[in-house]
Protein backbone atom coordinates (compact mmCIF):
# COMPACT_ATOMS: atom_id res chain seq x y z
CA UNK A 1 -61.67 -95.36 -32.85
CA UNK A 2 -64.75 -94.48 -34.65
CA UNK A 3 -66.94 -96.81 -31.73
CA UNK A 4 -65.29 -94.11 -29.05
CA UNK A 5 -66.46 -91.36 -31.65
CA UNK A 6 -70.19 -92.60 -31.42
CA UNK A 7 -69.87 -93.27 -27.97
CA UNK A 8 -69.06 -89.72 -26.80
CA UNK A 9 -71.50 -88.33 -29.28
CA UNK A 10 -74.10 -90.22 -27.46
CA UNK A 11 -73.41 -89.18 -24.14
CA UNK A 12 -73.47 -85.65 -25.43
CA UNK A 13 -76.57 -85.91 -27.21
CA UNK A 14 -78.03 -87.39 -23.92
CA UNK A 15 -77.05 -84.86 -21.55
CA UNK A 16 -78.36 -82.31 -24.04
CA UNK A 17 -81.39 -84.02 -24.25
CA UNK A 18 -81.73 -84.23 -20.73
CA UNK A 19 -80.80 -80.60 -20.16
CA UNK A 20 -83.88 -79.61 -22.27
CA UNK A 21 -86.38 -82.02 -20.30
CA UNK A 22 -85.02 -80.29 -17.37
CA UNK A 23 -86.09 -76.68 -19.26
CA UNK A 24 -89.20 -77.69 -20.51
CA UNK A 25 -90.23 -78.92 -16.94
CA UNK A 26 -89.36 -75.66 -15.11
CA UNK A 27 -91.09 -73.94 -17.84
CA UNK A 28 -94.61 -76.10 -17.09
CA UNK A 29 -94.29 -75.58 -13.62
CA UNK A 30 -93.37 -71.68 -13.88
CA UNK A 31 -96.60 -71.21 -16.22
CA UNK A 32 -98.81 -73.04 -13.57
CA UNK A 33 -97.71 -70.77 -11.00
CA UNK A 34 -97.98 -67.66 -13.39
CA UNK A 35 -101.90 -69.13 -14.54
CA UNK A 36 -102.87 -69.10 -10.74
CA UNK A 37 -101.87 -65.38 -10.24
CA UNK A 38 -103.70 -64.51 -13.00
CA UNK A 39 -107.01 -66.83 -12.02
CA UNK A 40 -106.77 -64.61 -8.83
CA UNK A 41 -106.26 -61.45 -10.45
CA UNK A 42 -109.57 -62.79 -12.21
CA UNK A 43 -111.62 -63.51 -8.91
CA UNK A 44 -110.12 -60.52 -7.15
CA UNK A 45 -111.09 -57.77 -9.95
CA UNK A 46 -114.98 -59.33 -10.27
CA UNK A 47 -115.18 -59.02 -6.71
CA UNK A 48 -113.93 -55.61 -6.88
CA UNK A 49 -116.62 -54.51 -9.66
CA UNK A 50 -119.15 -56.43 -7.21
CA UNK A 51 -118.67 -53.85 -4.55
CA UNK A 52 -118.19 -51.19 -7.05
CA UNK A 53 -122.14 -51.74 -8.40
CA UNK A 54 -123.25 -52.13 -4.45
CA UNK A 55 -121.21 -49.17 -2.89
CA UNK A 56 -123.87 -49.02 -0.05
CA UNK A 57 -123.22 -52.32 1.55
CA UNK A 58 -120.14 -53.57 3.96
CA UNK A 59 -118.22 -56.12 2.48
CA UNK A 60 -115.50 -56.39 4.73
CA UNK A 61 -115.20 -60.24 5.60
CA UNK A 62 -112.37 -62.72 6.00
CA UNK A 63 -112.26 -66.53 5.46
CA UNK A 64 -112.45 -67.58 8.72
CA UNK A 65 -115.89 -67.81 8.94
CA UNK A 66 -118.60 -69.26 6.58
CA UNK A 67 -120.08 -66.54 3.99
CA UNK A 68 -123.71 -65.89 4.09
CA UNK A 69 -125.67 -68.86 2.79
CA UNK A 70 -127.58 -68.66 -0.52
CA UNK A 71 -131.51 -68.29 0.29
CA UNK A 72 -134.50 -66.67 -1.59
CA UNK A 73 -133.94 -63.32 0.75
CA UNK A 74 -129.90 -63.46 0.89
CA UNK A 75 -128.97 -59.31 -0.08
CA UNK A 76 -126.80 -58.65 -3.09
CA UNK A 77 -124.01 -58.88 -0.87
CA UNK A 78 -124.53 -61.92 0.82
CA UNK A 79 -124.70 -63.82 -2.53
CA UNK A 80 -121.26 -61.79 -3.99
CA UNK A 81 -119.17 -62.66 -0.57
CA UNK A 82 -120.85 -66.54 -1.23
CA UNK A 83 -119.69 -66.33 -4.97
CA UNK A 84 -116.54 -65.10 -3.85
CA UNK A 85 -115.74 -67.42 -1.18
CA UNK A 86 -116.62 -70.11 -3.73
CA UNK A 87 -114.72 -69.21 -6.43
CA UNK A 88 -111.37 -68.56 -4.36
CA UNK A 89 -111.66 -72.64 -3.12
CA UNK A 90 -112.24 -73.59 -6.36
CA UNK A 91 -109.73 -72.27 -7.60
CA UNK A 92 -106.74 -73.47 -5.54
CA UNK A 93 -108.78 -75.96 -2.68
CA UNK A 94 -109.59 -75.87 0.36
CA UNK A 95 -105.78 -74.05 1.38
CA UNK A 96 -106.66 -70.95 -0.12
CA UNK A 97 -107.97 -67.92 1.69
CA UNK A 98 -109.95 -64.76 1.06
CA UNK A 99 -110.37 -61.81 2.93
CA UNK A 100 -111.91 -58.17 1.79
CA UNK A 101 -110.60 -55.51 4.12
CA UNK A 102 -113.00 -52.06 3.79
CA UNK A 103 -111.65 -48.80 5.08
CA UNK A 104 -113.68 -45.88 4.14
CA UNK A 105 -113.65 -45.78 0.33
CA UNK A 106 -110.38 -48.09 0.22
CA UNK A 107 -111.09 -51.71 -0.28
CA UNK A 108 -108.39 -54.27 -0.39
CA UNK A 109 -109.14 -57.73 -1.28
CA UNK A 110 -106.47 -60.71 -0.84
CA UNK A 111 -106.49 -64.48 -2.23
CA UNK A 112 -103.68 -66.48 -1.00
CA UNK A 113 -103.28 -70.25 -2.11
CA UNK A 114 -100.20 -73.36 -1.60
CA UNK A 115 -98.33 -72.58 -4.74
CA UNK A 116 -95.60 -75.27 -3.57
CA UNK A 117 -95.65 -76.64 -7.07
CA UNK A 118 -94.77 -73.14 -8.60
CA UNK A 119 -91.52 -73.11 -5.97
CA UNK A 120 -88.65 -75.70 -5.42
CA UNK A 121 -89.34 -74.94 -1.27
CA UNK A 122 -91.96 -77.25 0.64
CA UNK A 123 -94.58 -75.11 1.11
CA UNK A 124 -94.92 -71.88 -0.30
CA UNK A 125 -97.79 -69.47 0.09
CA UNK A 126 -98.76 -66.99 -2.57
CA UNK A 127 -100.90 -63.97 -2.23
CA UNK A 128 -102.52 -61.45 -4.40
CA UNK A 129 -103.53 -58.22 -3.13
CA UNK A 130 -105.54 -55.65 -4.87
CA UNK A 131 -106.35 -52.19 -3.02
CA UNK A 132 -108.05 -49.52 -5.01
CA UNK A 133 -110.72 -46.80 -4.11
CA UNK A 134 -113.99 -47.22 -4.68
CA UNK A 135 -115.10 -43.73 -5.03
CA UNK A 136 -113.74 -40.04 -5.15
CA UNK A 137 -113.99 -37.41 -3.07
CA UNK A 138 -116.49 -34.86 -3.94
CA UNK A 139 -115.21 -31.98 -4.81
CA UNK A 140 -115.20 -28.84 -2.31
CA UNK A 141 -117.90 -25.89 -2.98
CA UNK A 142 -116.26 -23.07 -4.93
């Protein structure tokens, strides 16, 4: 009688056991997925103080082409959309994408990356977008 005792205490020691390995792995791949929003909530907000400091310039651009190269004469802005494009790849590879949209004095700026590890799907994209304004209206003449 008592080997049934330890025998069922076993098995319900085990499935606990296994229950919690099950926990703790959905917890590691929850915080991966949670640590690559916030690396792109990192990239996106430099990027936005980049274009904050250089008002002047355009930096509307998108990751389908190649950003300016680095040279002794590249502008401010041609060496923030390189340091941009950079870090967004090296943060998530060579699936993620960039893109800075610019209308007026709105800029929004979106990172999207594979975050198929962070979901039980295939494939799952993830994107961050951050719009803000870049400037304030002046106010009228009174």
């Amino acid at each position: 009688m008592s080997l049934i005792e330890v025998l069922v205490a076993v098995v319900l020691l085990g499935v606990g056991l296994l229950g919690a390995a099950a926990v703790q792995l959905n917890a590691l791949k929850y915080t991966d997925s949670s640590r690559m929003i916030s690396q792109a909530s990192f990239i996106a907000y430099d990027m936005l103080d980049r274009i904050r400091a250089n008002a002047g310039a355009d930096y509307a651009w998108e990751n389908h082409g190649v950003a300016p190269a680095h040279a002794s004469t590249a502008s401010v802005r041609d060496v923030d959309l390189r340091d941009f494009e950079a870090n967004v790849s090296g943060f998530a590879g060579k699936t993620a994408k960039g893109s800075i949209a610019v209308n007026q004095r709105e800029v929004s700026i979106r990172i999207s990356w594979d975050d198929a590890r962070g979901t039980s799907v295939g494939e799952a994209r993830e994107t961050f977008v951050l719009a803000s304004r870049i400037a304030v209206d002046p106010r009228p003449a009174q």
